[in-house]
N, C-alpha and C. Protein backbone atom coordinates (compact mmCIF):
# COMPACT_ATOMS: atom_id res chain seq x y z
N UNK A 1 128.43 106.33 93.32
CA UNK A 1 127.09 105.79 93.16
C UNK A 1 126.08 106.91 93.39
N UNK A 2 125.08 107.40 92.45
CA UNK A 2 123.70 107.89 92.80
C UNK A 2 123.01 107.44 93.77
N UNK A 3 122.46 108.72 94.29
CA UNK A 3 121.70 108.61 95.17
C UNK A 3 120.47 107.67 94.73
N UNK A 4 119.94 108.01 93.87
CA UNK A 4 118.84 107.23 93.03
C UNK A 4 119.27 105.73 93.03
N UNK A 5 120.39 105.21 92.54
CA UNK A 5 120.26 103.84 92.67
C UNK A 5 120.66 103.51 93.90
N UNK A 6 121.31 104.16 95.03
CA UNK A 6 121.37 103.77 96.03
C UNK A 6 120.41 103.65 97.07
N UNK A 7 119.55 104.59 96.71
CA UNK A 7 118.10 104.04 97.40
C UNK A 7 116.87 103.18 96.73
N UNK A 8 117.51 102.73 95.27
CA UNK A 8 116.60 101.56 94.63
C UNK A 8 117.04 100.77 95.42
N UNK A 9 119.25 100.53 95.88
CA UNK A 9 119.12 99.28 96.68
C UNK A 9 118.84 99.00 98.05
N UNK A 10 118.43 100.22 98.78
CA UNK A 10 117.86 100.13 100.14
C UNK A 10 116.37 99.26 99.91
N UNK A 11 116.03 100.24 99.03
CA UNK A 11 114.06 100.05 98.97
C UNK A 11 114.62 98.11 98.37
N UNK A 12 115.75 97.78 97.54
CA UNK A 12 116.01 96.32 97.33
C UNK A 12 116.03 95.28 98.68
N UNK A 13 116.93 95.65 99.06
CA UNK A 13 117.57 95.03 100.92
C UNK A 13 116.49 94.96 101.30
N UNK A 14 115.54 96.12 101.90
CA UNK A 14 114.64 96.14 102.93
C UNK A 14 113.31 95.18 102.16
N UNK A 15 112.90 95.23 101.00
CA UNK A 15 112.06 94.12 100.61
C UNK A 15 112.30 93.25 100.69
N UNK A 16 113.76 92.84 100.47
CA UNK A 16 114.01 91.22 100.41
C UNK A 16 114.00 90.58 102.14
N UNK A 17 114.10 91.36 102.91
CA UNK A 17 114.04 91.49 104.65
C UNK A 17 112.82 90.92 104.66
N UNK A 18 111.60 91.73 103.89
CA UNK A 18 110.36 91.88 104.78
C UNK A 18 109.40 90.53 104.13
N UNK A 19 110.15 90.21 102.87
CA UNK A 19 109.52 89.13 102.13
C UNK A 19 109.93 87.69 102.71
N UNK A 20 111.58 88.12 103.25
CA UNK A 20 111.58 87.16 104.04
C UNK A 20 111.30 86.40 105.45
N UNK A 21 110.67 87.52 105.84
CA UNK A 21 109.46 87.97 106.83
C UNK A 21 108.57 87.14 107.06
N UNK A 22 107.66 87.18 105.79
CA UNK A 22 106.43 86.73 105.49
C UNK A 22 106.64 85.33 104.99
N UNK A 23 107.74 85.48 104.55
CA UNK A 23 107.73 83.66 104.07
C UNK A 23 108.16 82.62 105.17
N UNK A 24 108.78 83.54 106.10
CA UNK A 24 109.31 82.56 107.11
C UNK A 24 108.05 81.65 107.93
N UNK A 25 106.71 82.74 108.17
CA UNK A 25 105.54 82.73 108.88
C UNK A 25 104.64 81.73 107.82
N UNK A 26 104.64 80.51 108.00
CA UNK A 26 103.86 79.99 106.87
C UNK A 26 102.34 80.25 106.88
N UNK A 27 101.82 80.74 108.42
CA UNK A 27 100.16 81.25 108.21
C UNK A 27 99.67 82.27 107.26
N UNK A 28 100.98 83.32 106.91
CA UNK A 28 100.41 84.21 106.19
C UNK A 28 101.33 84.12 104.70
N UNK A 29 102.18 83.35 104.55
CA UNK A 29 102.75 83.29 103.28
C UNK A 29 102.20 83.47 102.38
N UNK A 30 100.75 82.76 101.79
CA UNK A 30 100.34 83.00 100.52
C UNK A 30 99.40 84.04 100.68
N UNK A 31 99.06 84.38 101.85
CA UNK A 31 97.86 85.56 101.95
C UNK A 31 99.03 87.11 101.27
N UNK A 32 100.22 87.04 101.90
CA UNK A 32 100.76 87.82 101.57
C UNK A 32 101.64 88.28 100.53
N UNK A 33 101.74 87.39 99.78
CA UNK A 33 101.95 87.06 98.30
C UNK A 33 100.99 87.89 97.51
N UNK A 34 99.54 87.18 97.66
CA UNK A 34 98.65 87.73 96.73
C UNK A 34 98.74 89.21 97.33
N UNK A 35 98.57 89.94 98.13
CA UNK A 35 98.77 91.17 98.75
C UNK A 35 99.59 92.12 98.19
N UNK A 36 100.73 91.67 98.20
CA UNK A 36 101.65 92.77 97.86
C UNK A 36 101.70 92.55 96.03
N UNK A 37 100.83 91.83 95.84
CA UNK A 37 100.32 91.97 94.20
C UNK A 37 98.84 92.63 93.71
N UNK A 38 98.64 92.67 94.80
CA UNK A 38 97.13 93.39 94.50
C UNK A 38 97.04 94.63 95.42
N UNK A 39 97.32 95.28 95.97
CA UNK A 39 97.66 96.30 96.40
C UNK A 39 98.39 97.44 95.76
N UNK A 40 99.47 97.73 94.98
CA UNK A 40 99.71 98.58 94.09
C UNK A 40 98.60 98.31 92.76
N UNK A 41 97.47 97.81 92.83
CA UNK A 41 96.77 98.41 91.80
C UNK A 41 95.82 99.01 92.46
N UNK A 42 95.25 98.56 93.71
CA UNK A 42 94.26 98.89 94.92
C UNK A 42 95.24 100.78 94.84
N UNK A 43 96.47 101.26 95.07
CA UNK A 43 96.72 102.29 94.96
C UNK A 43 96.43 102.94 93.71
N UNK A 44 96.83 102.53 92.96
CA UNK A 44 96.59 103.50 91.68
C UNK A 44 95.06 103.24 91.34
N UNK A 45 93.86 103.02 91.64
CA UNK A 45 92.78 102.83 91.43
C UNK A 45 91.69 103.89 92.43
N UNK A 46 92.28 103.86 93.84
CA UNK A 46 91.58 104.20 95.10
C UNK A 46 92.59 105.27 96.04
N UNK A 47 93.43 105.61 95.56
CA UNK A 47 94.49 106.06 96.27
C UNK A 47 95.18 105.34 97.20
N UNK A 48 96.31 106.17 97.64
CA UNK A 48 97.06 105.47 98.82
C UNK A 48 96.51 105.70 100.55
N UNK A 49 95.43 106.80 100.78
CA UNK A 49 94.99 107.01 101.86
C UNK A 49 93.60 105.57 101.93
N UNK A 50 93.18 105.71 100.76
CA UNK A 50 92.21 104.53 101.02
C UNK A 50 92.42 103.75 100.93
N UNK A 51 93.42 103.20 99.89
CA UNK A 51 93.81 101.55 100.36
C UNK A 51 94.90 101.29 101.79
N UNK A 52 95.30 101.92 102.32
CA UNK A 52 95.65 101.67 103.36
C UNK A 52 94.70 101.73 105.05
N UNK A 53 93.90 102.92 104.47
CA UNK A 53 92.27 102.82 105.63
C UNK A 53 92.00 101.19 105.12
N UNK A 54 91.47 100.89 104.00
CA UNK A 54 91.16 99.62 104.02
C UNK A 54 91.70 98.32 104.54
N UNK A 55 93.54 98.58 104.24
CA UNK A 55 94.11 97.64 105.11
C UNK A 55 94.05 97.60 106.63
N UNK A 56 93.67 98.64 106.80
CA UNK A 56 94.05 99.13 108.41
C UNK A 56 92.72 98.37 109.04
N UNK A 57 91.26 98.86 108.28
CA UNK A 57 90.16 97.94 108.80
C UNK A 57 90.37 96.14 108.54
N UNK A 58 91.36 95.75 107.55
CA UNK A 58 91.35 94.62 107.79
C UNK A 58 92.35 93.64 108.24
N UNK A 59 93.50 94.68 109.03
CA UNK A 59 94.43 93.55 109.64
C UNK A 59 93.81 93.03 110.99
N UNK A 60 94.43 92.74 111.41
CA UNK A 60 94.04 91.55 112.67
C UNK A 60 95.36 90.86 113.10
N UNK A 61 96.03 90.82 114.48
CA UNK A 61 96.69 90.31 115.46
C UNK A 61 97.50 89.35 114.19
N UNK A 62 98.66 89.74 113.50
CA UNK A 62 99.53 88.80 113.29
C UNK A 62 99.33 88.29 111.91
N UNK A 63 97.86 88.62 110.93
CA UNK A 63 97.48 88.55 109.81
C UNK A 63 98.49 88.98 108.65
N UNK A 64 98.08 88.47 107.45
CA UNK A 64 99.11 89.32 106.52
C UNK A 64 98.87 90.59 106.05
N UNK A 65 97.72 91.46 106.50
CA UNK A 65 97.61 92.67 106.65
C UNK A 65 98.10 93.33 107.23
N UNK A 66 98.16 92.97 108.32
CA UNK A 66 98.81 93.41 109.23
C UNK A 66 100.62 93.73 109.75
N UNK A 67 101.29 93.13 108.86
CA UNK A 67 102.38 92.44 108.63
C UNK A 67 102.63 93.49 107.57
N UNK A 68 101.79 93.81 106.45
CA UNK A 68 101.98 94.72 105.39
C UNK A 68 101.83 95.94 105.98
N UNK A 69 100.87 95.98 106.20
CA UNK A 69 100.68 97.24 107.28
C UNK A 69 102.09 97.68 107.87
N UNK A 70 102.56 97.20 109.11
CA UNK A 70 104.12 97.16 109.22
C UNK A 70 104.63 97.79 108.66
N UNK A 71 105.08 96.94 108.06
CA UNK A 71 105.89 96.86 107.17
C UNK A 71 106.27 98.41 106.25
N UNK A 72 104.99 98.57 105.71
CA UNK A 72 105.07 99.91 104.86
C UNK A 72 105.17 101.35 106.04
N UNK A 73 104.44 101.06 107.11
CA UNK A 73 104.79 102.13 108.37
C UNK A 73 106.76 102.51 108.24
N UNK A 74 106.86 101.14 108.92
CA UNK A 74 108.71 101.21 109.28
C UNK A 74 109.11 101.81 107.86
N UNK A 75 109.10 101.22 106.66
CA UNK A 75 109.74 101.99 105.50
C UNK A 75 109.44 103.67 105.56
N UNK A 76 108.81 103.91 105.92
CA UNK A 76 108.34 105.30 104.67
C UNK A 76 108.63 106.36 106.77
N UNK A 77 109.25 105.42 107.61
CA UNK A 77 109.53 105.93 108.97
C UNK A 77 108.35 106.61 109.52
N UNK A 78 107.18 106.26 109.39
CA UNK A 78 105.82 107.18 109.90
C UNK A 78 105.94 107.37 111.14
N UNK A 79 105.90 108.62 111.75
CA UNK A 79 106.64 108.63 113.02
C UNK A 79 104.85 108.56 113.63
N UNK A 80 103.77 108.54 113.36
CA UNK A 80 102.34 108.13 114.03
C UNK A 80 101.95 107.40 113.25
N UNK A 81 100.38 106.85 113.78
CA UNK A 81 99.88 105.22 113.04
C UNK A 81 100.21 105.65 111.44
N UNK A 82 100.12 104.71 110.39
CA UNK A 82 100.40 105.30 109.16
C UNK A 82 99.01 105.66 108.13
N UNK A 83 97.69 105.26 108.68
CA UNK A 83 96.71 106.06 108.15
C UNK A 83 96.99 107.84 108.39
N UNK A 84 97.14 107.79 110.02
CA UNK A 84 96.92 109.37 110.07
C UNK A 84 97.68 110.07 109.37
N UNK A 85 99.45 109.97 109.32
CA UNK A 85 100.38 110.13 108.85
C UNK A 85 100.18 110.74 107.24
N UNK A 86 99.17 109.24 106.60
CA UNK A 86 99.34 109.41 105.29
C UNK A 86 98.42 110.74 104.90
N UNK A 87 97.19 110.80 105.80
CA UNK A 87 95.89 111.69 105.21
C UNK A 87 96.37 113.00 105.80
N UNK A 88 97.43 113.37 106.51
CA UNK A 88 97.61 114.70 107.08
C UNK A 88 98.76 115.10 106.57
N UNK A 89 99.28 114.89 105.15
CA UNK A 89 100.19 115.06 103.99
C UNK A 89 99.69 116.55 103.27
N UNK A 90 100.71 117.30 102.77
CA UNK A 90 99.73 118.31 101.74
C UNK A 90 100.27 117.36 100.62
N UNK A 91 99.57 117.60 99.59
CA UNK A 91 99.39 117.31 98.07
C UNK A 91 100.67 116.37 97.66
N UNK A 92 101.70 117.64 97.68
CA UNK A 92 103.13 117.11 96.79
C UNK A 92 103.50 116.22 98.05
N UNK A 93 103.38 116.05 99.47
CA UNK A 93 103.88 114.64 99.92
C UNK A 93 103.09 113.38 99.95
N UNK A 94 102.27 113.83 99.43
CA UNK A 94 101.32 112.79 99.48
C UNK A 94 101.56 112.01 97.80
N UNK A 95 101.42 112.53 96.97
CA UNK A 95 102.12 112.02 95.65
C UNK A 95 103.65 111.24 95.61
N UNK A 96 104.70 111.95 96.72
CA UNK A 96 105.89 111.52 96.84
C UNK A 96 105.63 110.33 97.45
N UNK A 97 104.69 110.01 98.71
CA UNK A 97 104.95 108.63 99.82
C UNK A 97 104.32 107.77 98.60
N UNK A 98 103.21 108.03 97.80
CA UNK A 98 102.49 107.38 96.97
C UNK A 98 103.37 106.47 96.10
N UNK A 99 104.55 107.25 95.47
CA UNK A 99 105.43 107.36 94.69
C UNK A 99 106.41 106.16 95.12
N UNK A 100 106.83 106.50 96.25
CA UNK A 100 107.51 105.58 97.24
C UNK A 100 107.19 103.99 97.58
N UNK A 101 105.91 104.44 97.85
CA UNK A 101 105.14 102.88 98.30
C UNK A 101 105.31 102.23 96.96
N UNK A 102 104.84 102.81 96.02
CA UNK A 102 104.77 101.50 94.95
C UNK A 102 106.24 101.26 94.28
N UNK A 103 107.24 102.17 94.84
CA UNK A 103 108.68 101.85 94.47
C UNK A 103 108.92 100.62 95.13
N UNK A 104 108.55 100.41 96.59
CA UNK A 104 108.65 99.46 96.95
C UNK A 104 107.85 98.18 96.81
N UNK A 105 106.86 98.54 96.39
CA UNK A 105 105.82 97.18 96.23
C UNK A 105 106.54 96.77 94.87
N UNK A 106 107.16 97.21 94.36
CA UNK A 106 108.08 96.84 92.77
C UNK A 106 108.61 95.75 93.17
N UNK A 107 109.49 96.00 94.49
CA UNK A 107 110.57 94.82 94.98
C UNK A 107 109.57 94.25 95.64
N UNK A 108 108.64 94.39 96.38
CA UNK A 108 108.05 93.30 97.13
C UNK A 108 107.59 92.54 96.28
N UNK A 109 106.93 92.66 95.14
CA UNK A 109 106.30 91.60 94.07
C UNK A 109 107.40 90.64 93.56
N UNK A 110 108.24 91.82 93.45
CA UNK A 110 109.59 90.54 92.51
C UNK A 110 110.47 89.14 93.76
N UNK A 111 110.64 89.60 94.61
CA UNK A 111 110.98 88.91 95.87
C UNK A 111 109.82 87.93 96.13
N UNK A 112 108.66 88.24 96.39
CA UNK A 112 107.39 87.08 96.73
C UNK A 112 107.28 86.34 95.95
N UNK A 113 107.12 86.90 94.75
CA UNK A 113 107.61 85.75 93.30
C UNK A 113 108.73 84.59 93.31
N UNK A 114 109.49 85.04 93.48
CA UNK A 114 110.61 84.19 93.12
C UNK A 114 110.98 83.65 95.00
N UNK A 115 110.51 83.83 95.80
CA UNK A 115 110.66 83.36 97.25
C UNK A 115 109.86 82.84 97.77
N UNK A 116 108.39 83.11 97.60
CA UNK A 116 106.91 82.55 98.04
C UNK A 116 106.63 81.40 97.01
């Protein structure tokens, strides 16, 4: 097996984990639905340093921002908060996590879909 599809099925597993996450929590179920569908365009529009400053100003104690927030930290292993992390990247890692995140928001959309 490739490495390549073997980490499509990690980035697979770990979405279907985190979707089932969010669905379990019925306060934020549909908040987080629409989220992880509007957020990979919030990236490719605004970047990934600003739409995540933006999430960061708007999670709150247990929210589905906040939860996303998470969520994308633990994946991408940000070893500090994941704003700082992301903006203190040079160039080519910053294109790669970019790259990454919306690999995963691929599976998070398809999972919320068919689970939410």
């Amino acid at each position: 097996m490739s490495s390549v599809t073997e980490l499509e099925r990690d980035r697979a597993k770990e979405a279907y984990k985190y979707v089932t996450e969010a669905n379990d929590n019925e306060n934020i179920r549909d908040d987080y639905k629409s989220y992880v569908k509007k957020i990979p365009m919030m990236i490719l529009n605004n970047g990934l340093g600003a739409t995540f400053a933006f999430i960061y100003s708007k999670k709150k104690k247990g929210n589905a921002y906040e939860v996303t927030y998470n969520q994308i930290q633990e994946w991408l292993k940000a070893n500090k908060d994941l704003v700082e992390w992301i903006i203190n990247q040079d160039s080519q890692e910053y294109r790669a996590t970019t790259n990454e995140v919306l690999a995963l928001f691929n599976w998070l959309k398809r999972f919320a879909d068919g689970m939410i």
